[in-house]
C-alpha atoms as a PDB file:
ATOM      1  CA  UNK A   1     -39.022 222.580  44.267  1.00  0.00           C
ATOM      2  CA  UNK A   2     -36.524 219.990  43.566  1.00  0.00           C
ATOM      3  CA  UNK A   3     -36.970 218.861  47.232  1.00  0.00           C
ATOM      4  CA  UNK A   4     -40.361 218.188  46.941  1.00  0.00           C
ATOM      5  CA  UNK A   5     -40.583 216.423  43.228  1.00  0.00           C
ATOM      6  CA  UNK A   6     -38.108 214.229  45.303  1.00  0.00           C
ATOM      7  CA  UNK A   7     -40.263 213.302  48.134  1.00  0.00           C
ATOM      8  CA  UNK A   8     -43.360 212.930  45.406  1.00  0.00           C
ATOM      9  CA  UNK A   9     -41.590 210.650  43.182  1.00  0.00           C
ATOM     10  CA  UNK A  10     -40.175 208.555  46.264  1.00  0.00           C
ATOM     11  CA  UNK A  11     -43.849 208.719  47.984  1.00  0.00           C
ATOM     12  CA  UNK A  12     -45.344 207.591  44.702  1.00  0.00           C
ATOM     13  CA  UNK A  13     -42.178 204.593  44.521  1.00  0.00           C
ATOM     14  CA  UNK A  14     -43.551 203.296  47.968  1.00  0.00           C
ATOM     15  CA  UNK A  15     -46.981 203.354  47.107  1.00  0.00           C
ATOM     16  CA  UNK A  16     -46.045 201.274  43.926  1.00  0.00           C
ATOM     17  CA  UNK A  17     -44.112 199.185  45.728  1.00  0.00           C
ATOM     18  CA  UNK A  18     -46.693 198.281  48.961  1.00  0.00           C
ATOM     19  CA  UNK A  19     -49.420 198.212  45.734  1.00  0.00           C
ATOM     20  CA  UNK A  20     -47.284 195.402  44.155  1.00  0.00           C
ATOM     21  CA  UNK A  21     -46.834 193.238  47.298  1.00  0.00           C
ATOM     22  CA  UNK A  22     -50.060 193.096  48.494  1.00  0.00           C
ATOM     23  CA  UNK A  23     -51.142 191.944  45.049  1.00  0.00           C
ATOM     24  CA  UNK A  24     -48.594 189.201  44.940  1.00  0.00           C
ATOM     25  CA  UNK A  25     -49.740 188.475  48.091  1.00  0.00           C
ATOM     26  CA  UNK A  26     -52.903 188.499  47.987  1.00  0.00           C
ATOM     27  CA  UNK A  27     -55.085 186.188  49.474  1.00  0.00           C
ATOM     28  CA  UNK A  28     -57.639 183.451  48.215  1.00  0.00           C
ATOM     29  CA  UNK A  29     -61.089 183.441  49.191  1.00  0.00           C
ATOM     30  CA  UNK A  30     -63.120 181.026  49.083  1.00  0.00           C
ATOM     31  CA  UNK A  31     -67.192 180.370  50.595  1.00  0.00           C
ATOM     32  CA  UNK A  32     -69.306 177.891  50.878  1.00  0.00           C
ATOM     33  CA  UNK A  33     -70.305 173.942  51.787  1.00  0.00           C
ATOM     34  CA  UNK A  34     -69.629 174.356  56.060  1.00  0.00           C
ATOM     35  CA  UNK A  35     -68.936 170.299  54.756  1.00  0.00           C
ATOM     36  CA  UNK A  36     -65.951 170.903  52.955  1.00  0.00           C
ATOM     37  CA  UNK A  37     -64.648 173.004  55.699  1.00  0.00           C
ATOM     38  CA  UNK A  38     -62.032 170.557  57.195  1.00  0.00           C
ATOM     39  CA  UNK A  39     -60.730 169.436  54.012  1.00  0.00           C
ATOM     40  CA  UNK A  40     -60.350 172.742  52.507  1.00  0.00           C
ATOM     41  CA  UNK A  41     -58.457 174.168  56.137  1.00  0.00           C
ATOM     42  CA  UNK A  42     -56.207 171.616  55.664  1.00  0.00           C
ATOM     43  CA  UNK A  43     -55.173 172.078  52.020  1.00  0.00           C
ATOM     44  CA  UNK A  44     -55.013 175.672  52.790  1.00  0.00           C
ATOM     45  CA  UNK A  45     -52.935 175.462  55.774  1.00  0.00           C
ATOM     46  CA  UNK A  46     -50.400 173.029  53.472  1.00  0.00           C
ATOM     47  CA  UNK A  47     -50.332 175.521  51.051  1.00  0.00           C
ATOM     48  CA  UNK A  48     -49.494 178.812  52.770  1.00  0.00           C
ATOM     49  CA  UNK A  49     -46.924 177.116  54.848  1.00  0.00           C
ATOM     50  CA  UNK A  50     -45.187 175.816  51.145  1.00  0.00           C
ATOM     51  CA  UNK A  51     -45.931 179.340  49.351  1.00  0.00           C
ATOM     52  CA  UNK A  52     -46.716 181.811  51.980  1.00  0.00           C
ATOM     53  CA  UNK A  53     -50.322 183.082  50.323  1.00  0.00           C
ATOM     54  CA  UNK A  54     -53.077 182.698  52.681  1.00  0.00           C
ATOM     55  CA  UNK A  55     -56.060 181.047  52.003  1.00  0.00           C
ATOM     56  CA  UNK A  56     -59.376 182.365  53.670  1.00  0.00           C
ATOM     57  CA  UNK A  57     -62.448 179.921  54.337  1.00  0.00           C
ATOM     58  CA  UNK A  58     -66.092 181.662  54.830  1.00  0.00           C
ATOM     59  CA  UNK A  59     -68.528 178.783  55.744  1.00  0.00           C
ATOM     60  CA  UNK A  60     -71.902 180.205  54.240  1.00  0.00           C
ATOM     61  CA  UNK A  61     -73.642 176.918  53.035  1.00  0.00           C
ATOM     62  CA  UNK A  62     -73.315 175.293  49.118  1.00  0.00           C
ATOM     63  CA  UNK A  63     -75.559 177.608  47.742  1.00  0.00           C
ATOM     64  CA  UNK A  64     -74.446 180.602  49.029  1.00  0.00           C
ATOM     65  CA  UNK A  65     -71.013 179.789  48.133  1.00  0.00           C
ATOM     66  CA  UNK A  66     -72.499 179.324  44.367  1.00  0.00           C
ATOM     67  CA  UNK A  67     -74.028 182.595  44.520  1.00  0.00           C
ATOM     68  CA  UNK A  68     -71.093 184.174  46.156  1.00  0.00           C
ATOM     69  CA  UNK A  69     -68.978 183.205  42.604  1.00  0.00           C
ATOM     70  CA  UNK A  70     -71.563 184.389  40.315  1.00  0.00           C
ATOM     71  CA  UNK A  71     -71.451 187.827  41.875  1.00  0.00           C
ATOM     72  CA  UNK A  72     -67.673 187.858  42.113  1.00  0.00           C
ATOM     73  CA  UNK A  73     -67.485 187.964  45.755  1.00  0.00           C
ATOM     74  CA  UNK A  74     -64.877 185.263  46.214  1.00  0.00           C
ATOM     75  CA  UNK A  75     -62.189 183.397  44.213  1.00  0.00           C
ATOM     76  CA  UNK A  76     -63.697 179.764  44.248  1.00  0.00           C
ATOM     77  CA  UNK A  77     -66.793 178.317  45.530  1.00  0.00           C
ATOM     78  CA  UNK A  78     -67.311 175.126  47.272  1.00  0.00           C
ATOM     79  CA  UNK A  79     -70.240 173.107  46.812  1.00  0.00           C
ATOM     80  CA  UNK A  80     -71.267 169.637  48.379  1.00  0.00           C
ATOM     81  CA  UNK A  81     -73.327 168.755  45.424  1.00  0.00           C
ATOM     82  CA  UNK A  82     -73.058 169.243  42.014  1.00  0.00           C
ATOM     83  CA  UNK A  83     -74.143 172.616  39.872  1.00  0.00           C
ATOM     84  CA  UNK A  84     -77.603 172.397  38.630  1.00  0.00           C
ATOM     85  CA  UNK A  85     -78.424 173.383  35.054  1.00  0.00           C
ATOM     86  CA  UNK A  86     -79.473 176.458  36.113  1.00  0.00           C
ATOM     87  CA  UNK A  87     -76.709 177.434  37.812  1.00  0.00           C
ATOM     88  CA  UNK A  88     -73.971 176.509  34.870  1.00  0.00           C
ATOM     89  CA  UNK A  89     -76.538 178.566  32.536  1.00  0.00           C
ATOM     90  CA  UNK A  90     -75.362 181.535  34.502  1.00  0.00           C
ATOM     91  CA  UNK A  91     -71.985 180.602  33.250  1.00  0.00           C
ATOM     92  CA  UNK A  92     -70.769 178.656  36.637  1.00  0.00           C
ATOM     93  CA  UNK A  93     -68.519 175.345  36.022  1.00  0.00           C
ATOM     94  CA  UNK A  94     -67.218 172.451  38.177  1.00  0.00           C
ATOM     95  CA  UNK A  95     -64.672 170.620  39.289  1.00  0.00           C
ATOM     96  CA  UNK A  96     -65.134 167.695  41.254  1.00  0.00           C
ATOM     97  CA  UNK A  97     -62.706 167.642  43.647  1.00  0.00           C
ATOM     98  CA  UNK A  98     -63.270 164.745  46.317  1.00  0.00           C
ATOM     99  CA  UNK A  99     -66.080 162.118  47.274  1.00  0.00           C
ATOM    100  CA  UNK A 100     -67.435 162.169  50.656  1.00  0.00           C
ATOM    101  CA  UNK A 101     -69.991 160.020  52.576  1.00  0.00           C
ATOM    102  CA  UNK A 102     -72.649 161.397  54.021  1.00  0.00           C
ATOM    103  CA  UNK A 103     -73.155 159.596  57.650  1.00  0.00           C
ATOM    104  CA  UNK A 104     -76.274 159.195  59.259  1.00  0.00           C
ATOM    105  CA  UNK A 105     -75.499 159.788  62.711  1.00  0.00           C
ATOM    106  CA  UNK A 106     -77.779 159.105  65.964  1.00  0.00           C
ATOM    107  CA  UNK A 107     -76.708 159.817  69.588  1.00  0.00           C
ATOM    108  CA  UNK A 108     -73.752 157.316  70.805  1.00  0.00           C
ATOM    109  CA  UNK A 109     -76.687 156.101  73.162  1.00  0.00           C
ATOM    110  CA  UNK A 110     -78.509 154.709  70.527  1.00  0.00           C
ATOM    111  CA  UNK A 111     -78.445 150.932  70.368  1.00  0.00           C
ATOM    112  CA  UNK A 112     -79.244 150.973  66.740  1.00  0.00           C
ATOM    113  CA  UNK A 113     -76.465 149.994  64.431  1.00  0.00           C
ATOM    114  CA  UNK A 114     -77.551 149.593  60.910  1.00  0.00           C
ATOM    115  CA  UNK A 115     -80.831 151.152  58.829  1.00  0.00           C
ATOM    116  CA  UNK A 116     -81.897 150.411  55.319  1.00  0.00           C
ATOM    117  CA  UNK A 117     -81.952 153.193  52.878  1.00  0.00           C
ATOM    118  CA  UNK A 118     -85.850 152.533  52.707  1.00  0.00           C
ATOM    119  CA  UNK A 119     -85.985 153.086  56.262  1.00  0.00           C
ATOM    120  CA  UNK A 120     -84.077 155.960  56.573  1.00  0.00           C
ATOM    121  CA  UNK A 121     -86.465 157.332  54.353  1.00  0.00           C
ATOM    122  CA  UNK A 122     -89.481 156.387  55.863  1.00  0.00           C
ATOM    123  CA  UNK A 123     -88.129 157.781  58.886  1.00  0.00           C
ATOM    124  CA  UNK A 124     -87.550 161.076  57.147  1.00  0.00           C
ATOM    125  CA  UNK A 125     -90.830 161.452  56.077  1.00  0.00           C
ATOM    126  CA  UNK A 126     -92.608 160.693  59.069  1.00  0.00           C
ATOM    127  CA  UNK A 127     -93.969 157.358  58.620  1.00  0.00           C
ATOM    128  CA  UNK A 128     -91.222 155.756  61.252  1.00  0.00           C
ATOM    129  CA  UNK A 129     -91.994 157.652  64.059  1.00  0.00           C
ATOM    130  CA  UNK A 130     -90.400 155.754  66.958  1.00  0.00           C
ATOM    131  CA  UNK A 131     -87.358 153.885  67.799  1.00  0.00           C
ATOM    132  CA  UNK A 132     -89.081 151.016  68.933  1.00  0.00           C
ATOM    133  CA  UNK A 133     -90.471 150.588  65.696  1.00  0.00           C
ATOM    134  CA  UNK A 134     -87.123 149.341  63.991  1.00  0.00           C
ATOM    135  CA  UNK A 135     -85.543 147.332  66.623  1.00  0.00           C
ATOM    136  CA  UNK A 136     -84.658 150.533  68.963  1.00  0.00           C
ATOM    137  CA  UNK A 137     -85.699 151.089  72.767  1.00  0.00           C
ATOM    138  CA  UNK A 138     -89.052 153.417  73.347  1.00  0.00           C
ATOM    139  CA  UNK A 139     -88.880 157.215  72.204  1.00  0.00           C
ATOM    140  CA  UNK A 140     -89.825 159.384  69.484  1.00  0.00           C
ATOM    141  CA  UNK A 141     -87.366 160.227  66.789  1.00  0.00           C
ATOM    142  CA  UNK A 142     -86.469 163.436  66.409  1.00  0.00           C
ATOM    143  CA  UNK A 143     -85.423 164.268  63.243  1.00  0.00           C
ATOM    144  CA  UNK A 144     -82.531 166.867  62.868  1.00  0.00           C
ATOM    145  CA  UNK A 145     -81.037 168.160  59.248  1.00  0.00           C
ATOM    146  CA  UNK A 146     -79.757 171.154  57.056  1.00  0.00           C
ATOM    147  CA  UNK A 147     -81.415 173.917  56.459  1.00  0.00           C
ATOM    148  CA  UNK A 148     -82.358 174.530  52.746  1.00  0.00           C
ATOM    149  CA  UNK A 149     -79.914 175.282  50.284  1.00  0.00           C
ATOM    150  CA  UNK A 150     -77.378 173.701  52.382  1.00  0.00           C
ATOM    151  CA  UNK A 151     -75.644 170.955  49.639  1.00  0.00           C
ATOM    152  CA  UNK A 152     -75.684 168.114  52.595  1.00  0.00           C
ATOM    153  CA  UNK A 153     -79.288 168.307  52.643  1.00  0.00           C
ATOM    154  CA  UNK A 154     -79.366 168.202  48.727  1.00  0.00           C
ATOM    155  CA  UNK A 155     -77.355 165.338  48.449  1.00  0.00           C
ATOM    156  CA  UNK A 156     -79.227 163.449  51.254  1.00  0.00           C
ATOM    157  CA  UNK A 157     -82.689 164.705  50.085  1.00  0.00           C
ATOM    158  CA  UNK A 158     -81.738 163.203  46.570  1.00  0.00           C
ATOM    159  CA  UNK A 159     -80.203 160.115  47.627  1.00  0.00           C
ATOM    160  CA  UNK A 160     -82.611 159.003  50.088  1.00  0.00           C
ATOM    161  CA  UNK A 161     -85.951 160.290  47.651  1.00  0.00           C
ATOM    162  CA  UNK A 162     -86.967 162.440  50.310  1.00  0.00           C
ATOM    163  CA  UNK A 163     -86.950 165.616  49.063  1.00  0.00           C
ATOM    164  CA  UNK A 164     -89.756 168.473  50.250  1.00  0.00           C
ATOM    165  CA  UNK A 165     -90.667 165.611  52.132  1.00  0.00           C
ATOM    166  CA  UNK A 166     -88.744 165.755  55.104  1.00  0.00           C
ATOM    167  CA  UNK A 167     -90.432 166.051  58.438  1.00  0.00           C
ATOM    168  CA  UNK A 168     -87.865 168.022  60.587  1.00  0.00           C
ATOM    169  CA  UNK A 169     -87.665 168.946  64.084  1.00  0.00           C
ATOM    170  CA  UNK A 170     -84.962 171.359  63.656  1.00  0.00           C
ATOM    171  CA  UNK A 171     -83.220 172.599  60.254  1.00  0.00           C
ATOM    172  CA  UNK A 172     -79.775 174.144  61.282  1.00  0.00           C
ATOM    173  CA  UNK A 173     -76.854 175.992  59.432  1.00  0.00           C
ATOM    174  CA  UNK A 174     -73.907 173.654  59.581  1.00  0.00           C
ATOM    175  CA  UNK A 175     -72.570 170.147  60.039  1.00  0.00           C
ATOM    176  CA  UNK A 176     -71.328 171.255  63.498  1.00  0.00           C
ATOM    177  CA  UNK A 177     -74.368 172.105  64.707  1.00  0.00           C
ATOM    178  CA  UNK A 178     -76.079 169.098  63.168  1.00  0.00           C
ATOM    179  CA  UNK A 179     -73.577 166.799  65.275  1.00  0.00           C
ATOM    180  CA  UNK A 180     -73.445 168.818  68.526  1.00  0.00           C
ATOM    181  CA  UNK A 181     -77.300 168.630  68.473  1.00  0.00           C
ATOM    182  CA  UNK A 182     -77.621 165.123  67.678  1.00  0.00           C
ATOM    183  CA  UNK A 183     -74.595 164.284  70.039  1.00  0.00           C
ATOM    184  CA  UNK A 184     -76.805 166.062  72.976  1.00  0.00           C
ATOM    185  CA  UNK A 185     -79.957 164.282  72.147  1.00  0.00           C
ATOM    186  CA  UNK A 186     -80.506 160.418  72.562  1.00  0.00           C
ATOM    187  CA  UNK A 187     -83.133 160.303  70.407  1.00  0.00           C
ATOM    188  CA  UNK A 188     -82.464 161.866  67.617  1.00  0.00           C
ATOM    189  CA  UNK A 189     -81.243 161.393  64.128  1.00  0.00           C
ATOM    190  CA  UNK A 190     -79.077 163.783  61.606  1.00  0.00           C
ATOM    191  CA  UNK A 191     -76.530 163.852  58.665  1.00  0.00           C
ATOM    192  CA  UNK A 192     -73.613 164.956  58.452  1.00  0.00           C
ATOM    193  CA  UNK A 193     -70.090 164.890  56.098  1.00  0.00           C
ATOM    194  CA  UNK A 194     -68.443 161.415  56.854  1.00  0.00           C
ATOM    195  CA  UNK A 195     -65.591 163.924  56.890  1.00  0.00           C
ATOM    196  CA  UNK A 196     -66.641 166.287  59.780  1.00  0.00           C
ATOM    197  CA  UNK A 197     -68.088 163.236  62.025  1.00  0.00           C
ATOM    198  CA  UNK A 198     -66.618 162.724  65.785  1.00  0.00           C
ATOM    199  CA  UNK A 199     -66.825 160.347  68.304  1.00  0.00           C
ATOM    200  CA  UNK A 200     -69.239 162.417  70.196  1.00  0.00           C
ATOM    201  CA  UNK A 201     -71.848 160.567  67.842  1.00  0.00           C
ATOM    202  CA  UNK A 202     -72.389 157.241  66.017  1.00  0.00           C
ATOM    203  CA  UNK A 203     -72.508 156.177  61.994  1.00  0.00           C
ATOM    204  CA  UNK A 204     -74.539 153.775  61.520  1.00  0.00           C
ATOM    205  CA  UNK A 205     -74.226 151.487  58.485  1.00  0.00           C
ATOM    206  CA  UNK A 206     -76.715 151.750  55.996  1.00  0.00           C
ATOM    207  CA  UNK A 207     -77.733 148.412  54.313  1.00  0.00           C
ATOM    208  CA  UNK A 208     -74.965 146.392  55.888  1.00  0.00           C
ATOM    209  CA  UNK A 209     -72.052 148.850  54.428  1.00  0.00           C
ATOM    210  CA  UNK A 210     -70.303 151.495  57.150  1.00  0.00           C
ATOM    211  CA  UNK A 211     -69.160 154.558  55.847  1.00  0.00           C
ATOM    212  CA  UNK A 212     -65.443 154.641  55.056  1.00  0.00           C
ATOM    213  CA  UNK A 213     -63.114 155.843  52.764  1.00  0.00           C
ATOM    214  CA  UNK A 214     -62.894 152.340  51.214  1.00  0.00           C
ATOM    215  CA  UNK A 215     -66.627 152.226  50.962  1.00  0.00           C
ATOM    216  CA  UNK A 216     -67.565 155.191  49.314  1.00  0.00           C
ATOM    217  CA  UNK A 217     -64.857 155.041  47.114  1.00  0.00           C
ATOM    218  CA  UNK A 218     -65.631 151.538  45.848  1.00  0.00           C
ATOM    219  CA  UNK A 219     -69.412 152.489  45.729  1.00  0.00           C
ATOM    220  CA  UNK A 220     -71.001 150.189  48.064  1.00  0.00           C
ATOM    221  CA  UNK A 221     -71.908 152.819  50.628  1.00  0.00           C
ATOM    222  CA  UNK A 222     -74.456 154.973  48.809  1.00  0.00           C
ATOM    223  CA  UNK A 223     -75.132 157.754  50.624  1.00  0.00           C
ATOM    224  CA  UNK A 224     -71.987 159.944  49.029  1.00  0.00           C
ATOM    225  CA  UNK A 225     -71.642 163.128  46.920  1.00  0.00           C
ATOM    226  CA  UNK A 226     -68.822 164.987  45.335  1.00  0.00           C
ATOM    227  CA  UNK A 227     -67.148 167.988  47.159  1.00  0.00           C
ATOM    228  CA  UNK A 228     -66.860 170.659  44.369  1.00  0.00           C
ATOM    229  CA  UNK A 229     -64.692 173.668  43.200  1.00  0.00           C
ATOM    230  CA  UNK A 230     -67.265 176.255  41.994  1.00  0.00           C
ATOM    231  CA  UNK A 231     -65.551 178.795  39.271  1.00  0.00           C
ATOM    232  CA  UNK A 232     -66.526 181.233  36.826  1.00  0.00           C
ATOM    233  CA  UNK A 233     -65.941 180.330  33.010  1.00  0.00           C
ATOM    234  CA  UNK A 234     -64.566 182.742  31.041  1.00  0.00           C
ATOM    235  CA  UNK A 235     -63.248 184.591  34.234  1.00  0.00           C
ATOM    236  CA  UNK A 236     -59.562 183.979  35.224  1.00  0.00           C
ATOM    237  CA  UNK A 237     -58.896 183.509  38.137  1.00  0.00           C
ATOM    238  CA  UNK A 238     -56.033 185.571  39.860  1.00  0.00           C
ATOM    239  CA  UNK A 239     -52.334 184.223  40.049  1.00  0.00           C
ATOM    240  CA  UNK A 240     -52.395 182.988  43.622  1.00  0.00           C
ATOM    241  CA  UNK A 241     -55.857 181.418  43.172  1.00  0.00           C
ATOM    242  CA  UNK A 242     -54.686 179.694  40.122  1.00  0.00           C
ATOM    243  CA  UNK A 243     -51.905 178.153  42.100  1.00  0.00           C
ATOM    244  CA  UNK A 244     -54.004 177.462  45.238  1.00  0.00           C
ATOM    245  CA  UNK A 245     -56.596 175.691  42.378  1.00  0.00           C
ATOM    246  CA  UNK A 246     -53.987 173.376  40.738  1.00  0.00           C
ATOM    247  CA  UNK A 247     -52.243 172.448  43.885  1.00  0.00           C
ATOM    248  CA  UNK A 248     -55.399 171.167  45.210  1.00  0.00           C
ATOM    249  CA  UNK A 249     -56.483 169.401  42.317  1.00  0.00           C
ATOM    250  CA  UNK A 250     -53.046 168.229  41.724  1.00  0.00           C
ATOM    251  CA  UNK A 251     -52.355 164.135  42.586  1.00  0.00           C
ATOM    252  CA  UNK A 252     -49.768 165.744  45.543  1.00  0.00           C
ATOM    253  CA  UNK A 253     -52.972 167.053  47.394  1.00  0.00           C
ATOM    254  CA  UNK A 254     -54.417 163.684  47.271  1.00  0.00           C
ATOM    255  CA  UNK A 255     -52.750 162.411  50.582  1.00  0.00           C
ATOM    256  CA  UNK A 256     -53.802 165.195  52.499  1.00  0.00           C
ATOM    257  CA  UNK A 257     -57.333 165.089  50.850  1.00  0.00           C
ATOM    258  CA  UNK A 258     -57.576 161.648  52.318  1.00  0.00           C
ATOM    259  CA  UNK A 259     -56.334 162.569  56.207  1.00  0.00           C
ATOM    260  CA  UNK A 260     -58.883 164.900  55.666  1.00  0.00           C
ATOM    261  CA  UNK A 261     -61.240 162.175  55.794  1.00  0.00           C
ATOM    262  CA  UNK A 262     -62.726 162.412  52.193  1.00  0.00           C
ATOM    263  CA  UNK A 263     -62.290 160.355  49.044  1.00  0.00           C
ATOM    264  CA  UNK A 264     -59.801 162.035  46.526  1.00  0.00           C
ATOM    265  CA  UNK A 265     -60.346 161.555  42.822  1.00  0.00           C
ATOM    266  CA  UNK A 266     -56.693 161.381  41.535  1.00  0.00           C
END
């Protein structure tokens, strides 16, 4: 009898034990913008290799990542555009946590350079319909973007005054997609996170100003929106979350927040 009150009690010791180390080490989830996804891999990958917690990244779109917080499926959200009322009625808050630009990209075959905002729009809409018709070479534009609920398409919608407006060829799930598409198509025309862009396509400037760091920081490229940390008020977060939340909103982050290719705040 002894024997086995023993083995119970030392059984029970283990248990407590493995119990208490995965919940020190547990890891942080977060979901959402597929825009943030390069700055947020980064800061995660800096801070598991200076605290050993693992970060995990589920790239579901901005609003999914929203809803994913309110139902307490994940530790933070990330959103490329601000909450709406609606959604901080339900007891959702923000913190901004970067700026980025959103490009408007065209194939690297494209001999345009520079659009007006107008333009851009008018494009959008339909009422551009051809490259020829703003300085380009003979073809039909073919208009790529987000799909909706997707905070990229948000931001752009807003920005450019486009929105339920838009005229698209093909609505797709992520910036990636958005770029290999455009990158395999010479005449067409998306947006994407000035963060996620590659050389496999071309930014063009809008009204004179090229996207850049500098640019959207100082204001004078206006197609930007904030990249935001999506939390529950009134709901703590846990321990390792908490840390993982003020490292990256701390002013040490900021450096590699910037070679992530966005605009940091602090």
């Amino acid at each position: 009898m002894k024997k086995v009150i023993c083995f119970t009690a030392v059984a029970l010791l283990l248990v407590s034990t493995l119990v208490g180390c995965q919940k020190g080490n547990r890891a942080v989830a977060t979901d959402g913008s597929t825009s943030m996804s390069k700055v947020i891999g980064t800061l995660g990958e800096v801070f598991e290799s200076n605290t050993g917690i693992t970060v995990t990244y589920n790239a579901t779109g901005s609003g999914a990542g929203i809803q994913a917080v309110e139902e307490g499926r994940c530790d933070i959200g990330l959103s490329s555009r601000g909450l709406k009322d609606s959604e901080k009625a339900k007891g959702l808050e923000e913190t901004v946590l970067a700026l980025d630009g959103i490009a408007i990209i065209v194939n690297s075959q494209n001999s345009i350079k520079d659009l007006t905002l107008d333009t851009v729009s008018k494009v959008y809409t339909g009422e551009i319909k051809n490259w020829n018709e703003v300085g380009g070479s003979e073809g039909e534009i073919v208009l790529i973007g987000r799909e909706a609920g997707s905070g990229t398409r948000d931001g752009f919608e807003s920005i450019t005054d486009t929105k339920d407006k838009c005229v698209y060829r093909q609505e797709l799930t992520s910036t990636g997609d958005v770029i290999t598409t455009v990158a395999s198509n010479p005449n067409a025309i998306g947006y994407a996170s000035l963060a996620s862009v590659k050389e496999t396509v071309k930014a063009l400037s809008i009204n004179g100003i090229t996207p850049s760091e500098e640019t959207v920081k100082d204001g004078s490229y206006v197609v930007q929106r904030p990249f935001v940390l999506v939390t529950k008020k009134g709901t703590p977060l846990s321990e390792n979350a908490q840390k993982f939340f003020d490292y990256i909103t701390s002013k040490e982050a900021s450096e590699v927040i910037s070679r992530s290719g966005a605009v940091p705040i602090k």
